[in-house]
Protein backbone atom coordinates (compact mmCIF):
# COMPACT_ATOMS: atom_id res chain seq x y z
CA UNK A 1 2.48 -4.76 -13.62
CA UNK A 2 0.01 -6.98 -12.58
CA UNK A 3 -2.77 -7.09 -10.10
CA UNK A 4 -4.32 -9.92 -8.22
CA UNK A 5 -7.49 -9.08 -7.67
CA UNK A 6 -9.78 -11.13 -4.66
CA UNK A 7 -12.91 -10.32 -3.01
CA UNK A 8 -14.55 -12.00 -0.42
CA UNK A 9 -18.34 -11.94 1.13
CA UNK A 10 -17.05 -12.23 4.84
CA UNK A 11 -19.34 -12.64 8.05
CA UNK A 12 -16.99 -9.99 10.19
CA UNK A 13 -15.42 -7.35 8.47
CA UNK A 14 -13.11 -7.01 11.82
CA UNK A 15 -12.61 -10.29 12.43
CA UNK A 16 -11.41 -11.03 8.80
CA UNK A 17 -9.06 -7.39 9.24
CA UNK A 18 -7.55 -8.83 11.85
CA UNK A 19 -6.34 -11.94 9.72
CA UNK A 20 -5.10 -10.07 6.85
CA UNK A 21 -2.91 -7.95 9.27
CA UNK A 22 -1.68 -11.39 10.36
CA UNK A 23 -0.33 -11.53 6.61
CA UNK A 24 -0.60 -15.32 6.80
CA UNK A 25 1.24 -16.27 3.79
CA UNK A 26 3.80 -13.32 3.08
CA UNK A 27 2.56 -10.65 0.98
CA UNK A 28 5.82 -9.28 0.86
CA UNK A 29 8.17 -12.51 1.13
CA UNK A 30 6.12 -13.71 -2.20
CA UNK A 31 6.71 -10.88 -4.39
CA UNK A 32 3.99 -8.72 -3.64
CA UNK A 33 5.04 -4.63 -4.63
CA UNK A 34 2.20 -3.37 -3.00
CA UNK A 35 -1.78 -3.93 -1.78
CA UNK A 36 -4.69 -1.97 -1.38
CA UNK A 37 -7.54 -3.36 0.54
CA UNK A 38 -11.31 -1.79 0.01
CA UNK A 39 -15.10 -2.47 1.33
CA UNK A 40 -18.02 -2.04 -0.65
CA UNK A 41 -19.45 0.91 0.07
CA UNK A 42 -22.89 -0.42 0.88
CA UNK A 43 -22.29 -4.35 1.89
CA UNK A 44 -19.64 -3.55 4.53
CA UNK A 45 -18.82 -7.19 4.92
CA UNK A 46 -17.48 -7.46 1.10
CA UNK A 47 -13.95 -6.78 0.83
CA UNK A 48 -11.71 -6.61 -2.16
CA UNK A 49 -8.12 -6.48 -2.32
CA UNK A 50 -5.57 -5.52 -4.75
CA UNK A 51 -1.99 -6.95 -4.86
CA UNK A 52 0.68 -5.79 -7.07
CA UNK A 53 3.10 -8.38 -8.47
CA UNK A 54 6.06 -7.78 -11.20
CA UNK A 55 5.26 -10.59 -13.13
CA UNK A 56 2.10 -12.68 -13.93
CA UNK A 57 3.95 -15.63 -12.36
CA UNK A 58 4.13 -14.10 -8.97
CA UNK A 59 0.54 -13.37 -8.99
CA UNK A 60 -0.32 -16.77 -10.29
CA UNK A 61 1.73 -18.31 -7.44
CA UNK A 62 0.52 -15.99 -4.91
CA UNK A 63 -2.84 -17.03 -5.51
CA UNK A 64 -1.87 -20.78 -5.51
CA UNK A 65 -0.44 -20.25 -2.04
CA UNK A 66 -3.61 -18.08 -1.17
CA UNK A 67 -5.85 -21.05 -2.48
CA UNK A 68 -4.19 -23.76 -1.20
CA UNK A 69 -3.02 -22.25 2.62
CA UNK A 70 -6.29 -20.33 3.46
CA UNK A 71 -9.18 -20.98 1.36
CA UNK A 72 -8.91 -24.32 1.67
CA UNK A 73 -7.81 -24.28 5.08
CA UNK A 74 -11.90 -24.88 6.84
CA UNK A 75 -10.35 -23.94 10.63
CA UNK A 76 -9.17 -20.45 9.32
CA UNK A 77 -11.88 -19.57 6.77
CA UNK A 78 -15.09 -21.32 7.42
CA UNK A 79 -15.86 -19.06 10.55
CA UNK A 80 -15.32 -15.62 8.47
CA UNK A 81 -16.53 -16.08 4.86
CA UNK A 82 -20.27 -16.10 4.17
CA UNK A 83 -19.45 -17.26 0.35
CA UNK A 84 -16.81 -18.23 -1.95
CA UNK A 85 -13.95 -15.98 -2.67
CA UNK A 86 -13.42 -14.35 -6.43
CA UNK A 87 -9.70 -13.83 -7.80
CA UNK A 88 -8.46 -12.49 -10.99
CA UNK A 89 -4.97 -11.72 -12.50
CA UNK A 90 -4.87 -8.30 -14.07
CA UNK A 91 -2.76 -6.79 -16.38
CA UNK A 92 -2.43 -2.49 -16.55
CA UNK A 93 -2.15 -1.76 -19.74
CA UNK A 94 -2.43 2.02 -19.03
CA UNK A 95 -2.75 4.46 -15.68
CA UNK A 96 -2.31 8.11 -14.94
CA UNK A 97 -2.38 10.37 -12.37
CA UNK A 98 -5.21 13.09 -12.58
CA UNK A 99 -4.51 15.80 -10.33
CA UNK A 100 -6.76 18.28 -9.34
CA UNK A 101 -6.77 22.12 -10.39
């Protein structure tokens, strides 16, 4: 599996929740298995969000679409980011499941 991994410095964490939901460019529709979005727990305007993809492809070409639709897209983004956005593709090489006793 592989995980494409973006976070973004954003002026409004509500205001940029309320895109996501919007789901812009088809999470789903472009391969996407899964997502998990987080905050930081002490800047509550930095968000990070994971996607899951099947194949390093997908991920690659989700983030092209990402890039190329939204970021660079001033009327959408301009008003909600307060810096540049970060991606990375990564790979899992290993995971568990700890459970508690």
């Amino acid at each position: 599996m592989f995980t494409l991994q973006v976070g973004y410095p954003v002026r409004n964490y509500d205001e940029w929740m309320e895109l996501f939901d919007k789901d812009p460019i088809g999470r789903a529709a472009s391969g996407a298995r899964s997502y998990r979005a987080f905050r930081d727990a002490e800047d509550r305007n930095y968000v990070v969000v994971h996607l899951d993809f099947d194949t390093k492809d997908d991920a690659a070409a989700f983030l092209e679409r990402l890039r190329s639709l939204v970021w660079n897209n001033p009327d959408v983004m301009a008003p909600l980011l307060a810096g540049s956005p970060t991606a990375r593709i990564l790979e899992e090489v290993v995971g568990e499941v700890l459970a508690a006793d």
